[in-house]
PDB file of N, CA and C in Angstrom:
ATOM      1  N   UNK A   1       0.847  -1.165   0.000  1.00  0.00           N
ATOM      2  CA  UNK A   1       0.000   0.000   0.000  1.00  0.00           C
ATOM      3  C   UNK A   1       0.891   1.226   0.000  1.00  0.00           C
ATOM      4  N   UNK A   2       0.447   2.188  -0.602  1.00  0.00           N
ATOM      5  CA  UNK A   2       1.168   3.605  -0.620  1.00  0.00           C
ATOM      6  C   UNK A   2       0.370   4.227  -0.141  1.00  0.00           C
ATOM      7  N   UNK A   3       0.984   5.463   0.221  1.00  0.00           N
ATOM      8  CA  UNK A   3       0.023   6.544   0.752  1.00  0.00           C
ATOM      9  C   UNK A   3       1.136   7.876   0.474  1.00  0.00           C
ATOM     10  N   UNK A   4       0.921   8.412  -0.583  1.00  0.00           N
ATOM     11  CA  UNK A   4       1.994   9.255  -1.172  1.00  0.00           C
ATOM     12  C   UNK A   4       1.843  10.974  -0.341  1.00  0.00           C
ATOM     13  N   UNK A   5       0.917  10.691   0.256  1.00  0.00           N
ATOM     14  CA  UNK A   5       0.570  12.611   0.904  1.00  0.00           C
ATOM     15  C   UNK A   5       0.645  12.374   2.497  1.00  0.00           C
ATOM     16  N   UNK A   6       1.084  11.565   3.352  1.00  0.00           N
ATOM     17  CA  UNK A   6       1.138  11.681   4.521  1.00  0.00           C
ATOM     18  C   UNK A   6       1.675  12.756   4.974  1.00  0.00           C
ATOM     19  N   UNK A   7       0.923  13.379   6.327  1.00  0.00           N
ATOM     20  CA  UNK A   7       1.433  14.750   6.788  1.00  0.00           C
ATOM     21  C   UNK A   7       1.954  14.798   8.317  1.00  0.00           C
ATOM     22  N   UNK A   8       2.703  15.375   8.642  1.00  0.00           N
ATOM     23  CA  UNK A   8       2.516  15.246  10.183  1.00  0.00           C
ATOM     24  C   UNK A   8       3.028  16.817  10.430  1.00  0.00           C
ATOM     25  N   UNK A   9       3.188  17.351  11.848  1.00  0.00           N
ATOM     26  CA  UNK A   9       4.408  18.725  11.836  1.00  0.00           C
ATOM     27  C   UNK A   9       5.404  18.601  12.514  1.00  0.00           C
ATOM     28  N   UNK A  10       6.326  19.413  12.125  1.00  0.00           N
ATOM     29  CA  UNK A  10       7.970  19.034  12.698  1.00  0.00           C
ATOM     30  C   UNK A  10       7.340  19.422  14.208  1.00  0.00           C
ATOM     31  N   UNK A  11       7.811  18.867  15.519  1.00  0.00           N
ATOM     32  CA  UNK A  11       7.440  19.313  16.553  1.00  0.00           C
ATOM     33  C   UNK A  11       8.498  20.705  17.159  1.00  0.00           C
ATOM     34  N   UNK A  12       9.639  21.289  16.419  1.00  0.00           N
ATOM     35  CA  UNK A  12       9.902  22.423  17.140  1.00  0.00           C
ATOM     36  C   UNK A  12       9.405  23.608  15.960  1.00  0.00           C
ATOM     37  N   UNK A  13       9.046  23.427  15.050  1.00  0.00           N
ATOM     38  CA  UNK A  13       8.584  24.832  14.339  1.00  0.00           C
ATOM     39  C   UNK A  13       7.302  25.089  14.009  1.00  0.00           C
ATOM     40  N   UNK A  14       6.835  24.015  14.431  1.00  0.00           N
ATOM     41  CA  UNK A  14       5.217  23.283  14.075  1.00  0.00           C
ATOM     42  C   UNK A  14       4.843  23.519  12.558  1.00  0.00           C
ATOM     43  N   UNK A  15       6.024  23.490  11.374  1.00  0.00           N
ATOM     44  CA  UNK A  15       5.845  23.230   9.778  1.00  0.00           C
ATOM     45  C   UNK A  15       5.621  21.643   9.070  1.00  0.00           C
ATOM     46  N   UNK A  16       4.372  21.976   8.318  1.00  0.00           N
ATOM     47  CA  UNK A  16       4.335  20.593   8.014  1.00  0.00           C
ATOM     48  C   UNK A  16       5.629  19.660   7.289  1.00  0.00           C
ATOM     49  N   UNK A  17       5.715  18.558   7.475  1.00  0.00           N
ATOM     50  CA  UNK A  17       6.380  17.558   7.173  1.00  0.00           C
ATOM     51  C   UNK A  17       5.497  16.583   6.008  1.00  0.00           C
ATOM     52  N   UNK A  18       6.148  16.286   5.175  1.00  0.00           N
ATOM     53  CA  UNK A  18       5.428  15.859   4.001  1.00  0.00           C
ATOM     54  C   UNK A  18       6.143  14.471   3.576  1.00  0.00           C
ATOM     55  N   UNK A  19       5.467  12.897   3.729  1.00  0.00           N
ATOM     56  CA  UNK A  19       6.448  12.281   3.189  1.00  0.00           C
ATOM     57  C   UNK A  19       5.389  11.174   2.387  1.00  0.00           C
ATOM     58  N   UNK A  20       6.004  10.089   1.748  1.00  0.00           N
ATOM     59  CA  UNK A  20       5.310   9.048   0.987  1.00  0.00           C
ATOM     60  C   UNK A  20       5.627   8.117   1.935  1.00  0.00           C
ATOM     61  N   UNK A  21       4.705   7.334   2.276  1.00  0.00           N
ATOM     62  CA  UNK A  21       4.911   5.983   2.774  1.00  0.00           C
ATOM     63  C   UNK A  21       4.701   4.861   2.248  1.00  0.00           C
ATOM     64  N   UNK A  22       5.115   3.520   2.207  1.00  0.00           N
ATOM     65  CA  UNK A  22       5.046   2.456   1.477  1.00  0.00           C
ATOM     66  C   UNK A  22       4.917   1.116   2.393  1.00  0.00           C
ATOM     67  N   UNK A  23       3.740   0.949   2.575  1.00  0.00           N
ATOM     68  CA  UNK A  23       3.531   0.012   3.421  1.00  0.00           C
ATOM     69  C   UNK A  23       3.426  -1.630   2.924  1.00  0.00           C
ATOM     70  N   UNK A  24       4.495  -2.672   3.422  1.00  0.00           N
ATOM     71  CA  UNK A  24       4.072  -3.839   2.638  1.00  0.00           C
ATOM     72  C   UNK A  24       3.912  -4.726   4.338  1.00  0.00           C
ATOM     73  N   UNK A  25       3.157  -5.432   3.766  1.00  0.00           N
ATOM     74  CA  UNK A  25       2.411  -6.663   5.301  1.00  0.00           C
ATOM     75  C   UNK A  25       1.960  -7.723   4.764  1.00  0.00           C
ATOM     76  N   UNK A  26       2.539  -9.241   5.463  1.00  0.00           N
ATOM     77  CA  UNK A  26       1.811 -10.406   5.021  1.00  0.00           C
ATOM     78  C   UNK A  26       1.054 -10.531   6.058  1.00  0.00           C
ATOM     79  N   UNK A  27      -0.703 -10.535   6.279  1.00  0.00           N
ATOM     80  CA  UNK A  27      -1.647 -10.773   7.117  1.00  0.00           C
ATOM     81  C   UNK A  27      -1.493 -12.050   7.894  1.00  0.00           C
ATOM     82  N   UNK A  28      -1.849 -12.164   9.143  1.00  0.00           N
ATOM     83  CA  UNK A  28      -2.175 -13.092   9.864  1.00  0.00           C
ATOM     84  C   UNK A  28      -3.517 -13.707   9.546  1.00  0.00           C
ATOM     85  N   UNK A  29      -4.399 -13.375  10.573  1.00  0.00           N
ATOM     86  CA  UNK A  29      -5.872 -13.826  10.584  1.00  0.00           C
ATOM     87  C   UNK A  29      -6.424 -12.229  10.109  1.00  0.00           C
ATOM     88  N   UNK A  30      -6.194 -11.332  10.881  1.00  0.00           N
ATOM     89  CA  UNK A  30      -6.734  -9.607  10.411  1.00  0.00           C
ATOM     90  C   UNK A  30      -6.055  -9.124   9.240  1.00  0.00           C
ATOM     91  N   UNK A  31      -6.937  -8.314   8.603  1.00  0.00           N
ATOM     92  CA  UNK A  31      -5.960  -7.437   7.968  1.00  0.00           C
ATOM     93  C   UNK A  31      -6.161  -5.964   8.210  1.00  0.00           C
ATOM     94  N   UNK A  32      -5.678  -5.193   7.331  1.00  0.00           N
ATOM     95  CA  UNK A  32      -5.895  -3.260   7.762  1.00  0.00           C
ATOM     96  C   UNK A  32      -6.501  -2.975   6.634  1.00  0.00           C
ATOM     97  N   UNK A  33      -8.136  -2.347   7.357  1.00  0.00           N
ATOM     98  CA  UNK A  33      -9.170  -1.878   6.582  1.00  0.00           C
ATOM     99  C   UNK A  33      -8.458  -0.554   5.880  1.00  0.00           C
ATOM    100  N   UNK A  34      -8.604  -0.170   4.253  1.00  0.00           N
ATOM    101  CA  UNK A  34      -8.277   0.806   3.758  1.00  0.00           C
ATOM    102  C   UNK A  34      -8.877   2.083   4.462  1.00  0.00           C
ATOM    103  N   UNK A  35     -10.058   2.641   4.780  1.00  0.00           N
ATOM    104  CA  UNK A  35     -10.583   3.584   5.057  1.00  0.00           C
ATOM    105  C   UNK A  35      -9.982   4.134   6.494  1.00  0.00           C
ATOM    106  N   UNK A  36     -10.180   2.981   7.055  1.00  0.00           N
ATOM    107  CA  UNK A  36      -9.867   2.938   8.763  1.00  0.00           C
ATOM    108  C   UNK A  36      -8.204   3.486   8.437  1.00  0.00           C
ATOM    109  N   UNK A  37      -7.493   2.938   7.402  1.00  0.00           N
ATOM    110  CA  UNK A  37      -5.895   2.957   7.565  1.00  0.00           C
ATOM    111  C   UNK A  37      -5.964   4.617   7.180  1.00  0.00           C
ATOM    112  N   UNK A  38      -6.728   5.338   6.189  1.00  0.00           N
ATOM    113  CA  UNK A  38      -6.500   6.335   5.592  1.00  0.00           C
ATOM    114  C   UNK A  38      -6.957   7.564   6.880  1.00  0.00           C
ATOM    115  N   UNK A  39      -8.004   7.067   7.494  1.00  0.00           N
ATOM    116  CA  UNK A  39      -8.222   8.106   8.489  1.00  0.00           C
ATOM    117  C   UNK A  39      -7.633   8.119   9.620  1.00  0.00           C
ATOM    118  N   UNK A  40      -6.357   7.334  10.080  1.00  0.00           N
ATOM    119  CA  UNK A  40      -5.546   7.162  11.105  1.00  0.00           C
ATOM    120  C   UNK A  40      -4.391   7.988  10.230  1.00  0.00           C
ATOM    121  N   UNK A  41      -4.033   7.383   9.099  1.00  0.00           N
ATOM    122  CA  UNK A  41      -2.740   8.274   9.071  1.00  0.00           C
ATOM    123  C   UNK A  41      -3.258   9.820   8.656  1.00  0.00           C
ATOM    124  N   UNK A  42      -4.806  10.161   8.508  1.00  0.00           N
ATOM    125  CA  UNK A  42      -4.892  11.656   8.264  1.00  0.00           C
ATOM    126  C   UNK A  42      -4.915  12.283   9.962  1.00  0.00           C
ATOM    127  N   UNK A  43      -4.609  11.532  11.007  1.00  0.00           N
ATOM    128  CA  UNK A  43      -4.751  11.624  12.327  1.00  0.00           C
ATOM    129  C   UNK A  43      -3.439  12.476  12.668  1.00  0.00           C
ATOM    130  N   UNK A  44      -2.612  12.044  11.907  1.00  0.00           N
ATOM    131  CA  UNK A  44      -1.109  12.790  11.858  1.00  0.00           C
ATOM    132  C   UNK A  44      -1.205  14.415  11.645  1.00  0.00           C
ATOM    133  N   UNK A  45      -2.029  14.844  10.680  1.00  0.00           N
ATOM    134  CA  UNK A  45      -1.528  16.177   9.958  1.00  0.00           C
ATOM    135  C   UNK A  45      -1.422  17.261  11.170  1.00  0.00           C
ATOM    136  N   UNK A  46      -2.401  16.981  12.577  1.00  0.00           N
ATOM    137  CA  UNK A  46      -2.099  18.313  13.277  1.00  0.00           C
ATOM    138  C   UNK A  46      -1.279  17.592  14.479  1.00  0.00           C
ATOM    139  N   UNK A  47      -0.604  16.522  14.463  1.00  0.00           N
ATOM    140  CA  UNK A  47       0.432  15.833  15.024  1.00  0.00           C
ATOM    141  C   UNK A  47       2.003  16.281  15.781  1.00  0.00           C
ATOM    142  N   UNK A  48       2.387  16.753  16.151  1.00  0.00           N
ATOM    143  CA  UNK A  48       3.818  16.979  16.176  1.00  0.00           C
ATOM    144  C   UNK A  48       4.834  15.996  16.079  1.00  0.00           C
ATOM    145  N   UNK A  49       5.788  15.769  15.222  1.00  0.00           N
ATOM    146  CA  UNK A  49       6.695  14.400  15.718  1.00  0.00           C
ATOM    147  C   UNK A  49       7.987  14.379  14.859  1.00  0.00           C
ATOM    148  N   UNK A  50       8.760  13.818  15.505  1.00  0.00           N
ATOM    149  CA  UNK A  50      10.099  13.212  14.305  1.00  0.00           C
ATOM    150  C   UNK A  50      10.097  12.351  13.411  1.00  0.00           C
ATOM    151  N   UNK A  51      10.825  12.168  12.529  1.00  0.00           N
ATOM    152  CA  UNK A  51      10.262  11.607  11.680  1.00  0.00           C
ATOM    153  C   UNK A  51      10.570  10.227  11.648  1.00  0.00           C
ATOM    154  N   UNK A  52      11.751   9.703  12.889  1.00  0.00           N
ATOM    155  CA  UNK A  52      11.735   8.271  13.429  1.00  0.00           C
ATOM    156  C   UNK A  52      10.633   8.220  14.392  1.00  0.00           C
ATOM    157  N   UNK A  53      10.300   9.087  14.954  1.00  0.00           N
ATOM    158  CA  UNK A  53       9.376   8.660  16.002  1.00  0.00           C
ATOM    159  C   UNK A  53       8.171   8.185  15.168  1.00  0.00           C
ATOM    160  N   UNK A  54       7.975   8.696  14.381  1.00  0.00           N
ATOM    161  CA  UNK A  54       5.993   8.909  14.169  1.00  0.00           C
ATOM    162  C   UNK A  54       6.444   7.283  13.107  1.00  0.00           C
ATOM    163  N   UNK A  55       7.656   7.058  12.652  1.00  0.00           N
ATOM    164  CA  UNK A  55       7.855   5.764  11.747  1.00  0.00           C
ATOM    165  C   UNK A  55       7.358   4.430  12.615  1.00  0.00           C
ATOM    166  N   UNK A  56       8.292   4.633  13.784  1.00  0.00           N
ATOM    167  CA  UNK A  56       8.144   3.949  14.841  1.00  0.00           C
ATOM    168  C   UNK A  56       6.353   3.639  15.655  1.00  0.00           C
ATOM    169  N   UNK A  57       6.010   4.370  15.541  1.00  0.00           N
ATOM    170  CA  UNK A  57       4.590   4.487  16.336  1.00  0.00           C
ATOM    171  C   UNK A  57       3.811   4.525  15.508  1.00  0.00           C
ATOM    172  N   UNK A  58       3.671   4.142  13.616  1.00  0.00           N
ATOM    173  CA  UNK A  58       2.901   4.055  13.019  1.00  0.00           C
ATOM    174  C   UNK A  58       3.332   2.321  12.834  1.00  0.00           C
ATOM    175  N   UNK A  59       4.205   1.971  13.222  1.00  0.00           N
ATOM    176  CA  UNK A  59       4.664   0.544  13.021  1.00  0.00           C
ATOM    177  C   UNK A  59       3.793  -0.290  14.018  1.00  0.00           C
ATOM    178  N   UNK A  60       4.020   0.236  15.352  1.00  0.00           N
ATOM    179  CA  UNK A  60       3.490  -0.319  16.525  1.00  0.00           C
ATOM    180  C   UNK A  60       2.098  -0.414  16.508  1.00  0.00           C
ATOM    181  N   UNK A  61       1.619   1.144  16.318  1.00  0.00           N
ATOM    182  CA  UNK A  61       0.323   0.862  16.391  1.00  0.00           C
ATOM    183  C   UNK A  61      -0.491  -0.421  15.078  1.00  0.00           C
ATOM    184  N   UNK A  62      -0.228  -0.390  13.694  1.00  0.00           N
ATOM    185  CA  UNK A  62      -0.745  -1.282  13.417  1.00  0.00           C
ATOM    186  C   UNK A  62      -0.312  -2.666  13.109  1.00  0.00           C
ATOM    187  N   UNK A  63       1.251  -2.932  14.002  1.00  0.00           N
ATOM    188  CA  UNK A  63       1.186  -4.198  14.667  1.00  0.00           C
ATOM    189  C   UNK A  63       0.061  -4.586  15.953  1.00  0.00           C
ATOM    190  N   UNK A  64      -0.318  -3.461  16.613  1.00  0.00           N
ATOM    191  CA  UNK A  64      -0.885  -3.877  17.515  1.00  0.00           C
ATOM    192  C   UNK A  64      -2.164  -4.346  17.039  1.00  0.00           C
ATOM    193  N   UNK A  65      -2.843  -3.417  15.859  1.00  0.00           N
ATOM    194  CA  UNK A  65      -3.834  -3.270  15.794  1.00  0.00           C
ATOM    195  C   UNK A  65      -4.394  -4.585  14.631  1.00  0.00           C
ATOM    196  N   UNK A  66      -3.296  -5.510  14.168  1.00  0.00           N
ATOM    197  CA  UNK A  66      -3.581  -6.604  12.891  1.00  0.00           C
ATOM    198  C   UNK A  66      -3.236  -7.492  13.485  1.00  0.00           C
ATOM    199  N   UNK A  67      -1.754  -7.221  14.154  1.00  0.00           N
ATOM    200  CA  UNK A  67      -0.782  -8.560  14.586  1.00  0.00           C
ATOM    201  C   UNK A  67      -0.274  -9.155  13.245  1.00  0.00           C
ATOM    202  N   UNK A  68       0.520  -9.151  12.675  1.00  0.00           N
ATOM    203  CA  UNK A  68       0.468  -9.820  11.055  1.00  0.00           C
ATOM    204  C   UNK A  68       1.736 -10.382  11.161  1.00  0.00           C
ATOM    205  N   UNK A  69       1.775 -11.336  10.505  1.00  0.00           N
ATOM    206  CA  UNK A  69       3.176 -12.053  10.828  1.00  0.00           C
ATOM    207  C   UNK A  69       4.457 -11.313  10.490  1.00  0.00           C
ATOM    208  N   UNK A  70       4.280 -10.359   9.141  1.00  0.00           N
ATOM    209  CA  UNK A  70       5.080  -9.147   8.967  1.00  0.00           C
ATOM    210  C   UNK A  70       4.740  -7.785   8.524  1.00  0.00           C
ATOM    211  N   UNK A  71       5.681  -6.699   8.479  1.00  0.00           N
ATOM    212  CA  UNK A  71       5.079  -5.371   8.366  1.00  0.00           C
ATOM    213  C   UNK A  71       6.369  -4.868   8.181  1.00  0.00           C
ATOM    214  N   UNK A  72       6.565  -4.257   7.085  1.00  0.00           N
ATOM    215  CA  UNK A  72       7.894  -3.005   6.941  1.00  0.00           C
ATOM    216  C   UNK A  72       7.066  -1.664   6.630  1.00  0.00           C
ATOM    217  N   UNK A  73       7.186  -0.556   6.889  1.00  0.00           N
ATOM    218  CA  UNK A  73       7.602   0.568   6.567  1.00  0.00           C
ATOM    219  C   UNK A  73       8.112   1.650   6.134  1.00  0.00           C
ATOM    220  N   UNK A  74       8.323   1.611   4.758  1.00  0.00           N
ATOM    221  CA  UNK A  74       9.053   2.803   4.303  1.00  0.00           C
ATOM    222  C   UNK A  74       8.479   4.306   4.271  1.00  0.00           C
ATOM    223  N   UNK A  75       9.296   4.691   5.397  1.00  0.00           N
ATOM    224  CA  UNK A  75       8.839   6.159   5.245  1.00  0.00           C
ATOM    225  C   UNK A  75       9.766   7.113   4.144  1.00  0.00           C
ATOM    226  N   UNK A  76       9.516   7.795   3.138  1.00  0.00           N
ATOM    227  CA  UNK A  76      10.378   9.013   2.446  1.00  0.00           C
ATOM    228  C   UNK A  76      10.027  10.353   2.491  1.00  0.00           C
ATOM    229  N   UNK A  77      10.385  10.903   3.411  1.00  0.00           N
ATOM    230  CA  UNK A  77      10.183  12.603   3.776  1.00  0.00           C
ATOM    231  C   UNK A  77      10.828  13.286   2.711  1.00  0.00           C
ATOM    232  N   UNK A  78      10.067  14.212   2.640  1.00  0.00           N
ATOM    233  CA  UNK A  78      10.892  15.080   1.779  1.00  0.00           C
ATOM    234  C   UNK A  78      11.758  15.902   2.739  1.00  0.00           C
ATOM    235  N   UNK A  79      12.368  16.940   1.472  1.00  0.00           N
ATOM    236  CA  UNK A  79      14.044  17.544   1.902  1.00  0.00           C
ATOM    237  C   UNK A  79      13.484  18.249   2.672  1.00  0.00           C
ATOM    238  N   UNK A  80      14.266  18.758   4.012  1.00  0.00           N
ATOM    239  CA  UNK A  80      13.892  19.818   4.615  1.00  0.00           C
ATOM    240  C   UNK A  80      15.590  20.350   5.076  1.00  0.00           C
ATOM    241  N   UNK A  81      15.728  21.255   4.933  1.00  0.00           N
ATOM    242  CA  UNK A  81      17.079  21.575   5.266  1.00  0.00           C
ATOM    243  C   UNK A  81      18.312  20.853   4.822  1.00  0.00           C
ATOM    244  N   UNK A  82      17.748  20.649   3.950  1.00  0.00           N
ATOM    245  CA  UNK A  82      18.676  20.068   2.708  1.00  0.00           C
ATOM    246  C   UNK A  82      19.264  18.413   2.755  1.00  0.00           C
ATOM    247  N   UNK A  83      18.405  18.018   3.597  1.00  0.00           N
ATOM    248  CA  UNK A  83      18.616  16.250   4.337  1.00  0.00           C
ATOM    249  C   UNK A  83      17.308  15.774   3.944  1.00  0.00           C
ATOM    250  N   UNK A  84      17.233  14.464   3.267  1.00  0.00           N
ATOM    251  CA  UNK A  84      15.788  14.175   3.048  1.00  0.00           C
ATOM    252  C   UNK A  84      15.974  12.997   3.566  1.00  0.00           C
ATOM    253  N   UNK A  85      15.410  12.663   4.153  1.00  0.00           N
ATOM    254  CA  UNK A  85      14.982  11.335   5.538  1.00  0.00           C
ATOM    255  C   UNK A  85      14.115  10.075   4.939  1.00  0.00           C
ATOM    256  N   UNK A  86      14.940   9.065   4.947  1.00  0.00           N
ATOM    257  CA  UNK A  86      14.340   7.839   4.778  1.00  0.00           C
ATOM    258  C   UNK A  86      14.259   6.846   5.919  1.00  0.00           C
ATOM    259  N   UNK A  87      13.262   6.743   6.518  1.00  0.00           N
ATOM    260  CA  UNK A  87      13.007   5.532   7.565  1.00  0.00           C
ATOM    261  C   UNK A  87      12.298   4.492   7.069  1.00  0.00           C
ATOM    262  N   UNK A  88      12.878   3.302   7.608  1.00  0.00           N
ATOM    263  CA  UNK A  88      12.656   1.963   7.447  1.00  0.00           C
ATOM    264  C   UNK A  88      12.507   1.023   8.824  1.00  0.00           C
ATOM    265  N   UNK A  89      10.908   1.024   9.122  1.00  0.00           N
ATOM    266  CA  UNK A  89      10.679  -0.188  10.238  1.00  0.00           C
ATOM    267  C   UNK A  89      10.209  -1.431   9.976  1.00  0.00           C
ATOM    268  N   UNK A  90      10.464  -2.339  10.063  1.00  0.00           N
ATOM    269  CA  UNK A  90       9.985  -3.823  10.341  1.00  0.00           C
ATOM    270  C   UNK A  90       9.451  -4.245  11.494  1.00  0.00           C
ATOM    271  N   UNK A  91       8.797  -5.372  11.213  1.00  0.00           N
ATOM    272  CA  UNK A  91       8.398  -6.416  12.445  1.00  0.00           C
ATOM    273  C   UNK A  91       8.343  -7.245  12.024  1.00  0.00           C
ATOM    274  N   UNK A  92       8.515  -8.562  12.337  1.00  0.00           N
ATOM    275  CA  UNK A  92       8.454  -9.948  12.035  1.00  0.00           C
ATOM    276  C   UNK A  92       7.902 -11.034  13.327  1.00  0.00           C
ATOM    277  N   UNK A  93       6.515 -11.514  13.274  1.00  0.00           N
ATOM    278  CA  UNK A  93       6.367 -12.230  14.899  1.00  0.00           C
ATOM    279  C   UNK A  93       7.151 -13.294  14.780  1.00  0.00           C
ATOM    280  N   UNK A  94       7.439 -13.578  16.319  1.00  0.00           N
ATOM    281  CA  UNK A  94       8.207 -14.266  16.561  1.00  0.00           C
ATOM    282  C   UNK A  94       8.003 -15.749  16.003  1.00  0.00           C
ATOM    283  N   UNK A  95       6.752 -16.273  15.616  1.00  0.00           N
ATOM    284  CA  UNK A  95       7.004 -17.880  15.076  1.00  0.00           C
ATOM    285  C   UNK A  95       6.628 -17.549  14.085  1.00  0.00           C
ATOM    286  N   UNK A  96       6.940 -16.643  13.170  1.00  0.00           N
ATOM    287  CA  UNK A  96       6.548 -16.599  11.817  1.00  0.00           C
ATOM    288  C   UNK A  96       8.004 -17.233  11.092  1.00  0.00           C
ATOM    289  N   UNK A  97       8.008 -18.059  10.138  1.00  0.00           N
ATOM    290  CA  UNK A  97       9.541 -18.780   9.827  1.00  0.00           C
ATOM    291  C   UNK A  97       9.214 -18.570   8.006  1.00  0.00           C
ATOM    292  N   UNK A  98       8.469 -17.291   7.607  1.00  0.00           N
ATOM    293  CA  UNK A  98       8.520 -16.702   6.224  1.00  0.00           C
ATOM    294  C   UNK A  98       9.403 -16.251   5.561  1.00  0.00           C
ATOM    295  N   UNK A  99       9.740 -16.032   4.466  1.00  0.00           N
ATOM    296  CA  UNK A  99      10.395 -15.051   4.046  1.00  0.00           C
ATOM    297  C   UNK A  99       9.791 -13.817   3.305  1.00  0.00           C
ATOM    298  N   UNK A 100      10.329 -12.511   4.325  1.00  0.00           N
ATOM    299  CA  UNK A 100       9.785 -11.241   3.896  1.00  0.00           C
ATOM    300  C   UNK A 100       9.658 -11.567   2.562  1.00  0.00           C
ATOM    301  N   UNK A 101       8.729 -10.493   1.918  1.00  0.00           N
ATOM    302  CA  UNK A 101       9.211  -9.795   0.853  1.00  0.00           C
ATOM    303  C   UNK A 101      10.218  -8.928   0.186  1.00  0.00           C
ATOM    304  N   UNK A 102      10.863  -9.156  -0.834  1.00  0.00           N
ATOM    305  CA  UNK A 102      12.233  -8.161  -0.857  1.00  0.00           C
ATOM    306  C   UNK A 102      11.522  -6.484  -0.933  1.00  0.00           C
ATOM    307  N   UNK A 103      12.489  -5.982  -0.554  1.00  0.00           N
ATOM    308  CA  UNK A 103      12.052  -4.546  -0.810  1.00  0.00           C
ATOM    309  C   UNK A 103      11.682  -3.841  -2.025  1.00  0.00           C
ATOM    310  N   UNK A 104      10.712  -3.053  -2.256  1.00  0.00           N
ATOM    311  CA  UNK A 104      10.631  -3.021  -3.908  1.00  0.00           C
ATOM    312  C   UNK A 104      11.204  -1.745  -3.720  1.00  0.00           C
ATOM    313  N   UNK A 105      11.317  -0.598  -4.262  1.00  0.00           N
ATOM    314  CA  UNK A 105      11.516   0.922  -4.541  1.00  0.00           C
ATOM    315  C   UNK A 105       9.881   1.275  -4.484  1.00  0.00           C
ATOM    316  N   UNK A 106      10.209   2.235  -2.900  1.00  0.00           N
ATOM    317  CA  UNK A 106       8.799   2.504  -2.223  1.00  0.00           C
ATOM    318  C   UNK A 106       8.023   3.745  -3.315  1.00  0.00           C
ATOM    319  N   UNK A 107       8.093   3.712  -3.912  1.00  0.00           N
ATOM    320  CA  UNK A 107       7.143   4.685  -5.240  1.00  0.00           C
ATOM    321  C   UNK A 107       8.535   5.871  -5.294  1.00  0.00           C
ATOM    322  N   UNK A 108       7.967   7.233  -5.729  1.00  0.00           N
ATOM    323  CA  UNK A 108       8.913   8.179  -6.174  1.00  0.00           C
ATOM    324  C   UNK A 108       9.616   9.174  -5.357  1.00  0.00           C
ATOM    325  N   UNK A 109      10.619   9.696  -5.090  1.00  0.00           N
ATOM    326  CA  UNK A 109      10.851  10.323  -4.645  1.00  0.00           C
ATOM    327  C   UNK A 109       9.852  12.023  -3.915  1.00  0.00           C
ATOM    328  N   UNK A 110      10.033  11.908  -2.836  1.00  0.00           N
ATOM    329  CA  UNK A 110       8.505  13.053  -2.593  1.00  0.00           C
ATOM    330  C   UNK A 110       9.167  14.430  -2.793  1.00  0.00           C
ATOM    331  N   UNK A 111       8.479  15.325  -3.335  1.00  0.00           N
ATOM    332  CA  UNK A 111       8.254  16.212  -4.339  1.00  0.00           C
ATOM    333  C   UNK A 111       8.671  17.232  -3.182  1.00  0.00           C
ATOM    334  N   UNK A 112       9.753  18.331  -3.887  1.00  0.00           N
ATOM    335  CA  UNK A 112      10.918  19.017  -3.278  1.00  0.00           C
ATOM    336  C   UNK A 112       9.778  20.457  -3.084  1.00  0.00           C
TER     337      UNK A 112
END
């Protein structure tokens, strides 16, 4: 799944932060309803956060919320001060004995 307009705000200038995310997950028994997924990450835009943190706590929460045997994360922020930020989280449960998916190239670079 992509979600190319995710928003959140930097928490010391309170300016938005703009990145693409690329979500890949092999389901357990649940999976993550599209609508439900789209109005959680629009939960972000008046958000404050870093941009490992909010990677991190968008990981957790919908491990918590599927449980799926796996889940990566590619976050791609755009440039801000001339550093453009790529985070990458995983999870893998513990008796899952799969092999991920390889990584594809999480869509395009987000727009300067």
């Amino acid at each position: 799944m992509d979600v190319p307009e995710f928003t959140c705000l930097c928490p010391l200038t309170g300016q938005p932060d703009f990145a693409f995310l690329a979500l890949c997950y092999i389901p357990a028994e649940l999976c993550l309803e599209l609508k439900a997924l789209k109005l959680y990450f629009w939960s972000y835009r008046n958000e404050g956060a870093f941009h490992e943190a909010v990677s991190n706590q968008i990981l957790n929460d919908l491990v918590r919320a599927c449980q799926p045997h796996y889940l990566r994360l590619t976050a791609r922020f755009n440039t801000r001060g001339g550093i453009r930020t790529t985070v990458i989280v995983e999870h893998r449960a513990q008796e899952w004995a799969g092999t991920p998916p390889r990584p594809e190239d999480p869509g395009p670079p987000p727009v300067r």
